[in-house]
Protein backbone atom coordinates (compact mmCIF):
# COMPACT_ATOMS: atom_id res chain seq x y z
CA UNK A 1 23.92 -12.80 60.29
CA UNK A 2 22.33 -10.22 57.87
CA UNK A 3 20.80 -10.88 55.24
CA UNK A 4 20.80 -9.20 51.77
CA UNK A 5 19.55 -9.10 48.36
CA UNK A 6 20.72 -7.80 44.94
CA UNK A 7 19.19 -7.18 41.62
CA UNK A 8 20.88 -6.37 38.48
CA UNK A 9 19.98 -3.12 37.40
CA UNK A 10 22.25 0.08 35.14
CA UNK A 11 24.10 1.11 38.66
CA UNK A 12 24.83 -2.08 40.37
CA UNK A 13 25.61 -4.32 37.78
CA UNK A 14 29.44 -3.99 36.27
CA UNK A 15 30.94 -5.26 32.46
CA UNK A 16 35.00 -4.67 33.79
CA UNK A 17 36.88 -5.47 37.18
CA UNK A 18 38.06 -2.00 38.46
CA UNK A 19 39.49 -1.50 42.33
CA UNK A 20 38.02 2.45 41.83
CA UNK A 21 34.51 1.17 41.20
CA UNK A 22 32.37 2.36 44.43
CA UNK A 23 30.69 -1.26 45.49
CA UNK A 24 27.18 -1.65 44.91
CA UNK A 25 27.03 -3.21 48.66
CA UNK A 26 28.80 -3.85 51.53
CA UNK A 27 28.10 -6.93 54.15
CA UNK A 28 30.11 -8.49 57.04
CA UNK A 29 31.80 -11.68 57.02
CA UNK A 30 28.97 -14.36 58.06
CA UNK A 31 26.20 -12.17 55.95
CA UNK A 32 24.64 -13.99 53.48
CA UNK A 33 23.19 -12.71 50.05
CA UNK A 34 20.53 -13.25 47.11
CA UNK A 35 22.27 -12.04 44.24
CA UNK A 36 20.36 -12.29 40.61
CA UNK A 37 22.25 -12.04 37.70
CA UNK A 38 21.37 -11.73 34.15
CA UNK A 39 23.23 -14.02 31.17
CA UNK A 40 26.69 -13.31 30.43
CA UNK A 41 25.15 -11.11 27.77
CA UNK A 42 23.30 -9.07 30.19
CA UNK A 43 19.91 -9.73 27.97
CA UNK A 44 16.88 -8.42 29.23
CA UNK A 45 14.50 -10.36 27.36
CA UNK A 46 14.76 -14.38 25.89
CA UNK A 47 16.16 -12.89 22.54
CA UNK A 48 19.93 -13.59 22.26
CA UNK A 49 19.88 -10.67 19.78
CA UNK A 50 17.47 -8.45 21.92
CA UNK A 51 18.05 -5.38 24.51
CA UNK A 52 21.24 -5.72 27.20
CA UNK A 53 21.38 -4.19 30.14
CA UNK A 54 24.24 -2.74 28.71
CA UNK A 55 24.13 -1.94 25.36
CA UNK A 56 28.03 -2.12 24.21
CA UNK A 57 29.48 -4.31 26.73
CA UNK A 58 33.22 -4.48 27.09
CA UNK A 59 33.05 -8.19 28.38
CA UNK A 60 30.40 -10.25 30.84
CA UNK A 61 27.46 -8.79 32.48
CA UNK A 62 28.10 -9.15 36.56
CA UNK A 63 26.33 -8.03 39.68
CA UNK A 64 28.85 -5.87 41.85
CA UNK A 65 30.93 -5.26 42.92
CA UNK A 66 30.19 -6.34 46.62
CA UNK A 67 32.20 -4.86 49.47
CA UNK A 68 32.90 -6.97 52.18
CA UNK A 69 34.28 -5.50 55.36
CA UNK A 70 37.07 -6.12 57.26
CA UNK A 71 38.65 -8.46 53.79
CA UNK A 72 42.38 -7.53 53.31
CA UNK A 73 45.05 -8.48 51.04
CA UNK A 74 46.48 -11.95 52.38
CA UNK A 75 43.18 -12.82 53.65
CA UNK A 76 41.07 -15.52 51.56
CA UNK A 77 37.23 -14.92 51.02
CA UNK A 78 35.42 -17.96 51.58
CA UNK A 79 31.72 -17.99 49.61
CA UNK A 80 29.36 -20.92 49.90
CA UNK A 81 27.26 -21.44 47.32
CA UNK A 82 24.26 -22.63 48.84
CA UNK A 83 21.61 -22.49 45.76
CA UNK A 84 21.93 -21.83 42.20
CA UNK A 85 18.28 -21.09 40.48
CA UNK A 86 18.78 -21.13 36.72
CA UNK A 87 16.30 -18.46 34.79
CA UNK A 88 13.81 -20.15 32.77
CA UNK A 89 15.94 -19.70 29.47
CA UNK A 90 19.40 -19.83 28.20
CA UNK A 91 21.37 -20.03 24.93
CA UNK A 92 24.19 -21.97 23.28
CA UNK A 93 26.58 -20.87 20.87
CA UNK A 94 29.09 -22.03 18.42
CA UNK A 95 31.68 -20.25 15.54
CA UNK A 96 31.09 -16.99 16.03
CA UNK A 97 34.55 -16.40 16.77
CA UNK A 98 37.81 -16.75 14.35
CA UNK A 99 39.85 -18.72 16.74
CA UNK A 100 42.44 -21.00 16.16
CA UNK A 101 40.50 -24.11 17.99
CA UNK A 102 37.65 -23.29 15.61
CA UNK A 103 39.75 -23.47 12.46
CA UNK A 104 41.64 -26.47 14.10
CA UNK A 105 38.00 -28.24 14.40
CA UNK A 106 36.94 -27.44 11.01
CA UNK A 107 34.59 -25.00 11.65
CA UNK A 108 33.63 -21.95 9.59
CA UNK A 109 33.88 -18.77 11.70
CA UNK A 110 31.27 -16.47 10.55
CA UNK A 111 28.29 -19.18 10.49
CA UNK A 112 27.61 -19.28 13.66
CA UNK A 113 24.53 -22.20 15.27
CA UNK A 114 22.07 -21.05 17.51
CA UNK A 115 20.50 -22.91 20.48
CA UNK A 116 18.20 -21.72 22.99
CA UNK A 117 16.61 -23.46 25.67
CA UNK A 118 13.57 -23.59 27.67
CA UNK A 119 14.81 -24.46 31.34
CA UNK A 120 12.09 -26.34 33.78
CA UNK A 121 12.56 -29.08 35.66
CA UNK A 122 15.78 -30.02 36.25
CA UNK A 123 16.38 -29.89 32.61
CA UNK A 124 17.20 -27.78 29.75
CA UNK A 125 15.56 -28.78 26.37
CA UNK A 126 16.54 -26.80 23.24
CA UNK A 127 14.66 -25.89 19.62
CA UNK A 128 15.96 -28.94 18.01
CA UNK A 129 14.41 -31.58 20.54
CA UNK A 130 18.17 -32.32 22.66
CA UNK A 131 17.77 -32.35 26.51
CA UNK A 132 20.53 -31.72 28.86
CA UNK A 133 20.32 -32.17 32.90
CA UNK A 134 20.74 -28.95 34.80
CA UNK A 135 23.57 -28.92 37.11
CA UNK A 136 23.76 -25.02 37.35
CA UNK A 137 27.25 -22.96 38.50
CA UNK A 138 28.37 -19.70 38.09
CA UNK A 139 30.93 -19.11 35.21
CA UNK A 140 32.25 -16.49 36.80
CA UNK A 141 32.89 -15.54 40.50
CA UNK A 142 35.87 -12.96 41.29
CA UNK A 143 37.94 -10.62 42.98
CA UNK A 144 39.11 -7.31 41.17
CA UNK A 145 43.11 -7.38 41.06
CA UNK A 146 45.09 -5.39 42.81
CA UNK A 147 46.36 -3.22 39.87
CA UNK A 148 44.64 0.27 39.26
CA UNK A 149 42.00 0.20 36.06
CA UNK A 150 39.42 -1.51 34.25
CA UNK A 151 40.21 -5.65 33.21
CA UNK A 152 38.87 -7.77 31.05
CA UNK A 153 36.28 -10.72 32.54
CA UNK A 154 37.18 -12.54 30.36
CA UNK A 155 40.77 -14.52 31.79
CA UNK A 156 40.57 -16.43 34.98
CA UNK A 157 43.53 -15.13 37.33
CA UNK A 158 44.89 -16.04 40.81
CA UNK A 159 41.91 -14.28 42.23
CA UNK A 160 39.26 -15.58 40.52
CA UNK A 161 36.90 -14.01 37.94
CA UNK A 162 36.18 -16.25 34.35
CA UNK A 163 36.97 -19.89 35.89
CA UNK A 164 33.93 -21.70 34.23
CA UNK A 165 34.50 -24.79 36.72
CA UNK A 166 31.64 -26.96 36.23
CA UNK A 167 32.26 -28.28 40.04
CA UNK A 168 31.32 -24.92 41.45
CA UNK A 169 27.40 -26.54 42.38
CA UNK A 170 25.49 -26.01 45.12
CA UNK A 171 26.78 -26.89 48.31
CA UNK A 172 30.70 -25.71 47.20
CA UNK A 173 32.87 -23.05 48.75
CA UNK A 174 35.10 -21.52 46.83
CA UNK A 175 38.10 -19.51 48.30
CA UNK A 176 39.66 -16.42 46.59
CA UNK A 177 42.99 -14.78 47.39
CA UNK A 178 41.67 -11.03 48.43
CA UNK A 179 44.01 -8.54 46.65
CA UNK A 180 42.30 -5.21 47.49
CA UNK A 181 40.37 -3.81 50.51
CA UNK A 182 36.80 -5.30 51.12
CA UNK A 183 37.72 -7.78 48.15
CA UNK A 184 35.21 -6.29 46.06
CA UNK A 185 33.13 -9.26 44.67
CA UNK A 186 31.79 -9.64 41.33
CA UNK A 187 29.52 -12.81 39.98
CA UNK A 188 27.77 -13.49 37.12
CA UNK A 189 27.63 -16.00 33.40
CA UNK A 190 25.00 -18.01 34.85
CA UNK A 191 25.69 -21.66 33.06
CA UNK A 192 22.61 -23.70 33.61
CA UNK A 193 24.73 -26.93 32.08
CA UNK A 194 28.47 -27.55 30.89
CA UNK A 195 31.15 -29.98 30.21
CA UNK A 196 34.70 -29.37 30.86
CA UNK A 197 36.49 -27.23 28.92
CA UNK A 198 33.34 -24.97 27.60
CA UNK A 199 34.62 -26.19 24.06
CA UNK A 200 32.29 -24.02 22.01
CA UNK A 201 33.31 -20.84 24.46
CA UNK A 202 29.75 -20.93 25.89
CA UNK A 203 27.76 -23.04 28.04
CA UNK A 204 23.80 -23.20 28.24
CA UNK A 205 23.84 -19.46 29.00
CA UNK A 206 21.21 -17.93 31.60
CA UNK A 207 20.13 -15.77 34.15
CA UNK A 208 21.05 -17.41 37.75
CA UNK A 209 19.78 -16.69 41.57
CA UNK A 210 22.41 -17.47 43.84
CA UNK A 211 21.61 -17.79 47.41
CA UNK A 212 25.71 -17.29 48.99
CA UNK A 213 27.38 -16.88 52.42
CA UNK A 214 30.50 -14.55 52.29
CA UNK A 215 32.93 -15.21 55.31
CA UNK A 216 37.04 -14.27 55.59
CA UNK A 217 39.95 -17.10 56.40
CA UNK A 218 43.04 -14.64 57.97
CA UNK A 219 45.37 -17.43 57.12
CA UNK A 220 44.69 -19.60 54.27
CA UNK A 221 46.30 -23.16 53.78
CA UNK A 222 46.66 -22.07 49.79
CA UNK A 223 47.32 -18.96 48.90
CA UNK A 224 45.57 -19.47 45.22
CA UNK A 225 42.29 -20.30 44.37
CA UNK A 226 40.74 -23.44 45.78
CA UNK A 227 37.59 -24.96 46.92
CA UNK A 228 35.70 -27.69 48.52
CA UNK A 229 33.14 -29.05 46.37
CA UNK A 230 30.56 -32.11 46.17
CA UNK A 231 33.29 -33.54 44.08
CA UNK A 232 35.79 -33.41 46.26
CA UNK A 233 38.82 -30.51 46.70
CA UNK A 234 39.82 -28.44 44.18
CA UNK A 235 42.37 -26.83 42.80
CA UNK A 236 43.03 -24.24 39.89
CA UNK A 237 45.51 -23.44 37.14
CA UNK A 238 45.17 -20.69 34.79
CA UNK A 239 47.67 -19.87 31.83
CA UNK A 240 47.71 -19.33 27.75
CA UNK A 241 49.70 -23.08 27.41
CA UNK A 242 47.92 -26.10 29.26
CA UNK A 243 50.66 -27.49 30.65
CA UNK A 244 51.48 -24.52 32.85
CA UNK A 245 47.99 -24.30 33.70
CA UNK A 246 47.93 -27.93 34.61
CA UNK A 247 51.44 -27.56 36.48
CA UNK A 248 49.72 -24.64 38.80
CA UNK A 249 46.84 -26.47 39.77
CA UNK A 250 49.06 -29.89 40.79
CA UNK A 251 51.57 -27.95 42.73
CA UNK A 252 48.84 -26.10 44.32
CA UNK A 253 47.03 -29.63 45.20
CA UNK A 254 50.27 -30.82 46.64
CA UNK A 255 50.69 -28.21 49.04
CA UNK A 256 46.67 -28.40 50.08
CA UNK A 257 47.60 -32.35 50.48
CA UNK A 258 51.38 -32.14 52.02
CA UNK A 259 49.27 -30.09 54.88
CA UNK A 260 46.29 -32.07 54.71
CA UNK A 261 48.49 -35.51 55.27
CA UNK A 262 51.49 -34.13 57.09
CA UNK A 263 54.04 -35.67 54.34
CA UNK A 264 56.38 -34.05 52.48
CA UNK A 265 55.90 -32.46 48.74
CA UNK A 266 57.05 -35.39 47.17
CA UNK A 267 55.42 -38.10 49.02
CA UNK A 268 52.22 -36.12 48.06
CA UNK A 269 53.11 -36.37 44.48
CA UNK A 270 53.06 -39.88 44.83
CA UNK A 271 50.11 -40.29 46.60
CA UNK A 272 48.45 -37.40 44.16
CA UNK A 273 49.02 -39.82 41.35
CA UNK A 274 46.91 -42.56 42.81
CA UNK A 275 43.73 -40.83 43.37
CA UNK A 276 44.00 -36.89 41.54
CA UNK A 277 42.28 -35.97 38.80
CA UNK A 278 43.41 -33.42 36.43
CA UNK A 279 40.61 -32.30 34.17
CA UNK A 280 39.99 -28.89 31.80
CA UNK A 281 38.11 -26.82 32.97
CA UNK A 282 37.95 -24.27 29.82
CA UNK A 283 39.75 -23.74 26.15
CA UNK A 284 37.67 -20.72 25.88
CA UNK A 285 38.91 -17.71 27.68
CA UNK A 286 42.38 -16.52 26.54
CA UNK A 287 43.49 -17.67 29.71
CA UNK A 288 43.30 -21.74 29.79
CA UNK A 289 42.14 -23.75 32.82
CA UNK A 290 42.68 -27.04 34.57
CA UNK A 291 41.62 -27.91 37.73
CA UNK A 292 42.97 -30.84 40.12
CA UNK A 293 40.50 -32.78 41.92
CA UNK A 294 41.09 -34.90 45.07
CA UNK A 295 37.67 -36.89 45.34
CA UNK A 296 36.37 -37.18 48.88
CA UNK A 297 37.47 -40.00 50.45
CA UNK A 298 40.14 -41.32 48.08
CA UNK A 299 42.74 -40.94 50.55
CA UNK A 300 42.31 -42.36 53.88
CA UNK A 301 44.51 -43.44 56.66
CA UNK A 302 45.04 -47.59 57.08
């Protein structure tokens, strides 16, 4: 096992997904990696109206993309997130954007509110005296798609990229479909704390230090997104209309749990419906998410 370490800096950090990007490193399956990355803003400095990184950015500020040999499309990357260090600010935002769920809630676009936060121990505390517990995650962790060209950060998609799962703690692994050669990694949108669904389309924003193992699964059980988390398994749906989102991430769930039990799809439906979850994850990216949880240990054998 090698291990390796990444700063964000102008050449290694990235603002698109792009297959014809040259990869800022490459490691071997078993390597593992400390990979800084600035706020989804890419700020330099604990001004949310300060200096980026870059200057004009087309969409979130991530370190990568990371090559990782031998990864080919059908294979699944497995990364274990094995600590998250929050930076020792972050920021909060609501209405800056003319969105329907805005006008829907009332609130004026244009007049936006302002939080920041001083992050230290275990806690985030903002500038009008509210606290929040940490329980840091990366917003986004993906795979660049298949398909020549730059794309957006912004929508989650089969292979990863904007999920903002707030399960994604220390201690997870999450598995991506690989869709190119070497998978080409990208991470970033440090969230130092966030409630499902992201309603104000940001979390408390930061800086993060992940500490990650990067390994390759030849045949994966799912061929989606999935992981195994503190909260139990995991699985993802992603689509502009909730309900398609939510049916991706319960079909997905039954196959993981028709394989898992050795039952059929429709005895796992039943059996989902006794101890699954189906939460939000995010309203705030375009692209919608839910994602199923099976809790650990909700389903045993008699």
């Amino acid at each position: 096992m090698v291990e390796h370490r990444l700063e964000p800096t102008v050449d290694t950090v990235t603002d698109v997904f792009d297959r014809d990007r040259a990869p800022v490193l490459t490691v071997d399956p078993g390597d593992t990696l400390t990979v800084r990355s600035l706020n989804a803003s890419g700020h330099l400095a604990k001004d949310i109206h300060g200096l980026k990184l870059i200057p004009e950015p087309k969409g979130h500020c991530l370190t990568g993309p990371i090559a990782v040999r031998g990864a080919e499309p059908g294979m699944a990357l497995a990364i274990r997130l094995e600590s998250l260090q929050p930076d020792d600010w972050g920021f909060t935002v609501a209405a800056v954007r003319d969105n329907a769920l805005n006008r829907r809630l009332g609130v004026v676009p244009g007049e936006p509110v302002e939080l920041t936060w001083d992050i230290a121990d275990g806690k985030a505390v903002n500038q009008l005296g509210f606290e929040v517990r940490l329980a840091p995650f990366l917003g986004v962790i993906g795979l660049t798609p298949a398909e020549p060209g730059p794309h957006s950060t912004v929508p989650p998609r089969p292979c990863g990229g904007n999920i903002d799962c707030r399960e994604l703690v220390a201690g997870s692994t999450l598995f991506l479909p690989v869709t190119v050669p070497e998978a080409l990694l990208c991470l970033g949108d440090g969230h130092g704390a966030q409630g499902d669904g992201e309603v104000s389309g940001t979390a408390v924003e930061c800086g993060m230090t992940t500490r990650l193992m990067v390994d390759l699964v030849r045949e994966p059980a799912i061929r989606t997104a999935h992981a195994i988390t503190p909260a139990g398994k995991i699985t993802f749906g992603f689509d502009s209309d909730l309900n398609e989102a939510a049916a991706q991430a319960l079909s997905a769930m039954l196959d993981w749990m028709a394989v898992g039990y050795g039952v059929d799809r429709t005895t796992a439906l039943a059996l989902a419906s006794t101890v699954v979850d189906l939460r939000i994850t995010q309203v705030a990216n375009q692209t919608w998410g839910v994602h199923a949880v099976l809790p650990d240990g909700a389903l045993t054998s008699a």
